[in-house]
Protein backbone atom coordinates (compact mmCIF):
# COMPACT_ATOMS: atom_id res chain seq x y z
CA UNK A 1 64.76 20.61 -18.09
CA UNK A 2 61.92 18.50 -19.96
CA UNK A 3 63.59 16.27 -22.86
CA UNK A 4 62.28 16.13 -26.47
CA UNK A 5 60.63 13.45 -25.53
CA UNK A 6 58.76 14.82 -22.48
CA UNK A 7 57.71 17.73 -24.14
CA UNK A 8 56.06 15.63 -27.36
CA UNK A 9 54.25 14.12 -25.26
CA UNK A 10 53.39 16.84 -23.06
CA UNK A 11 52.13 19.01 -25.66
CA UNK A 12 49.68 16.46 -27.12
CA UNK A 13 48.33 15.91 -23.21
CA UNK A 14 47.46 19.72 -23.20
CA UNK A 15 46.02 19.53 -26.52
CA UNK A 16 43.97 16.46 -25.49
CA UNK A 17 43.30 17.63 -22.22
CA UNK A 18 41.72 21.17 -24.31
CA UNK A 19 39.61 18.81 -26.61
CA UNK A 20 38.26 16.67 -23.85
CA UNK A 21 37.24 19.67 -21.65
CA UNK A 22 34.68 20.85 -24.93
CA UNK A 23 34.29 17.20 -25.64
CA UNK A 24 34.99 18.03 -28.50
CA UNK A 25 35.09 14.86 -30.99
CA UNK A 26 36.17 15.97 -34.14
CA UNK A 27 39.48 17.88 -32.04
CA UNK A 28 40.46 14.77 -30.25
CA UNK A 29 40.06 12.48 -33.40
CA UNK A 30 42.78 14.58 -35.14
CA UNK A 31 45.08 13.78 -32.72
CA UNK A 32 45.55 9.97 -33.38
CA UNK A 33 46.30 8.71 -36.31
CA UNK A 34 44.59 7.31 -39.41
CA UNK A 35 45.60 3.95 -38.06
CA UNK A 36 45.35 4.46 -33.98
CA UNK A 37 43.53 0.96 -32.05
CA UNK A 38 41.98 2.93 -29.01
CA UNK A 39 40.60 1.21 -25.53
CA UNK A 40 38.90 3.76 -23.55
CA UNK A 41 36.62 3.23 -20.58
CA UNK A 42 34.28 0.38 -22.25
CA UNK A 43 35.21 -2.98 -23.99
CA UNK A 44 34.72 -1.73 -27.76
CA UNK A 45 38.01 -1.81 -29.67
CA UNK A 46 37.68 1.58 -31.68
CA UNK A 47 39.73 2.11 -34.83
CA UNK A 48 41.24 4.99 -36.71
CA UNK A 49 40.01 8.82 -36.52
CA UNK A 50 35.91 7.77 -37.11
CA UNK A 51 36.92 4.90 -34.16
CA UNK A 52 37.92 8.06 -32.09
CA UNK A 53 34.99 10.60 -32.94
CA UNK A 54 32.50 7.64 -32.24
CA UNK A 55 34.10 7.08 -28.72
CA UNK A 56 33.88 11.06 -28.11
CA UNK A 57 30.54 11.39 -29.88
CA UNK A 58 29.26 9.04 -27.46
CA UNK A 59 30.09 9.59 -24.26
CA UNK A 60 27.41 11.57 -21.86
CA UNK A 61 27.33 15.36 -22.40
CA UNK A 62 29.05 16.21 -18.81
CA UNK A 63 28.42 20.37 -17.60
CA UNK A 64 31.91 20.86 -16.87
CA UNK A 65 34.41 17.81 -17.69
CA UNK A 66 38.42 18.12 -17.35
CA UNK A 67 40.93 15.60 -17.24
CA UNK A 68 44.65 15.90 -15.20
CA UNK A 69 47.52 14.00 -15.80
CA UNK A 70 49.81 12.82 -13.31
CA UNK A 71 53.11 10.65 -13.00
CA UNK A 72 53.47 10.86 -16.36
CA UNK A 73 56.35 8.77 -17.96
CA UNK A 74 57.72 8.81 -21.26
CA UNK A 75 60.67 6.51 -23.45
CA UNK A 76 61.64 7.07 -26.85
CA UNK A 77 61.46 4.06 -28.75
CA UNK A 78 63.28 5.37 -31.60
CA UNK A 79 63.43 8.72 -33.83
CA UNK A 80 59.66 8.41 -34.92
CA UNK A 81 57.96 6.03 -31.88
CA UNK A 82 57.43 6.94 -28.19
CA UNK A 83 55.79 5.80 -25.47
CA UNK A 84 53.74 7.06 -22.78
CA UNK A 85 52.41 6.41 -19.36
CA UNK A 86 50.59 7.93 -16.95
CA UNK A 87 47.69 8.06 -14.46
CA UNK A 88 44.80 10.03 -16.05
CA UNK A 89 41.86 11.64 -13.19
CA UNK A 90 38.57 12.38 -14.97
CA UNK A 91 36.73 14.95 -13.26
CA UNK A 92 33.29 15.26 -14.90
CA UNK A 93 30.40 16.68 -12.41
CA UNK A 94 32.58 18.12 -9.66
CA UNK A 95 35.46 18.89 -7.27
CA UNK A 96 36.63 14.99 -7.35
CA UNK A 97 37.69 13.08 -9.67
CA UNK A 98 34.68 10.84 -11.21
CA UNK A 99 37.17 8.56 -12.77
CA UNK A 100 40.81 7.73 -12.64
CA UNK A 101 42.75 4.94 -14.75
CA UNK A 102 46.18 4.28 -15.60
CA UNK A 103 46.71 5.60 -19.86
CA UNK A 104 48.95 3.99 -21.93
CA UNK A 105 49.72 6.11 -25.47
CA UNK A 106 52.17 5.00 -28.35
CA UNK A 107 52.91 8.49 -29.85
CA UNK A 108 54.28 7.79 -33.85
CA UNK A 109 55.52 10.13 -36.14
CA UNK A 110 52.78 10.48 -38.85
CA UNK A 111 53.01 12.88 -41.81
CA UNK A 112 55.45 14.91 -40.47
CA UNK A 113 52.96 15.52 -37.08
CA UNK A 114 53.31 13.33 -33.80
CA UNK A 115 49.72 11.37 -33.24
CA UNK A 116 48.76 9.12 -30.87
CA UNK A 117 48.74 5.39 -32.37
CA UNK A 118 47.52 3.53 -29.85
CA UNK A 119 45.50 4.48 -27.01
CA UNK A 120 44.92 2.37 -23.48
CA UNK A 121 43.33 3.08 -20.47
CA UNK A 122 42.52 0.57 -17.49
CA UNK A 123 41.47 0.03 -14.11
CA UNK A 124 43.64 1.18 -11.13
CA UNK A 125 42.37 -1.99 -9.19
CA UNK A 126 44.16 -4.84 -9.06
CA UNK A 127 42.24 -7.20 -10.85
CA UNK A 128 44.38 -10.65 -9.85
């Protein structure tokens, strides 16, 4: 059985996972908060909601893109903070996956709503 904590985070993956397949900006913004630092898959250090639309707004306009989660972990930091790992496989023009990182997401309590506060992918390849 899935703990609290699990399921938090599992329900913002699906709702993520729903915005990215439409990339659909304004969607995926909502889900971070007003004060979320997000790294995604180029060197720019994005900030807030406008941070996250810009990221989405930007990226190519792929025909059919989807993203899968796997060996996702998860660790409650406290009532309102938890954190999330996980490996995330971007498929974006096909049967394989284009693109797969390791994700890092701080999930906080914001307003009464969980968002994602900070946001970090990287490379699978060892880079030392």
């Amino acid at each position: 059985m899935p703990s609290e904590t699990d399921e938090i985070a599992s329900a913002i993956i699906a709702r993520w996972s729903a915005g990215f397949s439409k990339l659909d900006a304004e969607t995926l913004a909502a889900l971070y908060s007003r004060h979320a630092f997000f790294f995604g898959s180029n060197p720019t250090l994005y900030r807030g909601r406008d941070g996250v639309k810009a990221y989405f707004d930007g990226l190519p306009r792929w025909q059919g893109p989807r993203v899968r989660f796997s060996e996702v972990r998860t660790e409650r930091v406290n009532a309102d903070l938890v954190n999330m790992a996980g490996i995330a496989s971007f498929f974006l023009d096909g049967d394989a996956p284009s693109l797969t990182v390791k994700i890092t997401w701080v999930i906080a309590r914001e307003d009464g709503d969980w968002k994602i506060a900070c946001h970090h992918v990287s490379s699978q390849t060892p880079l030392i």
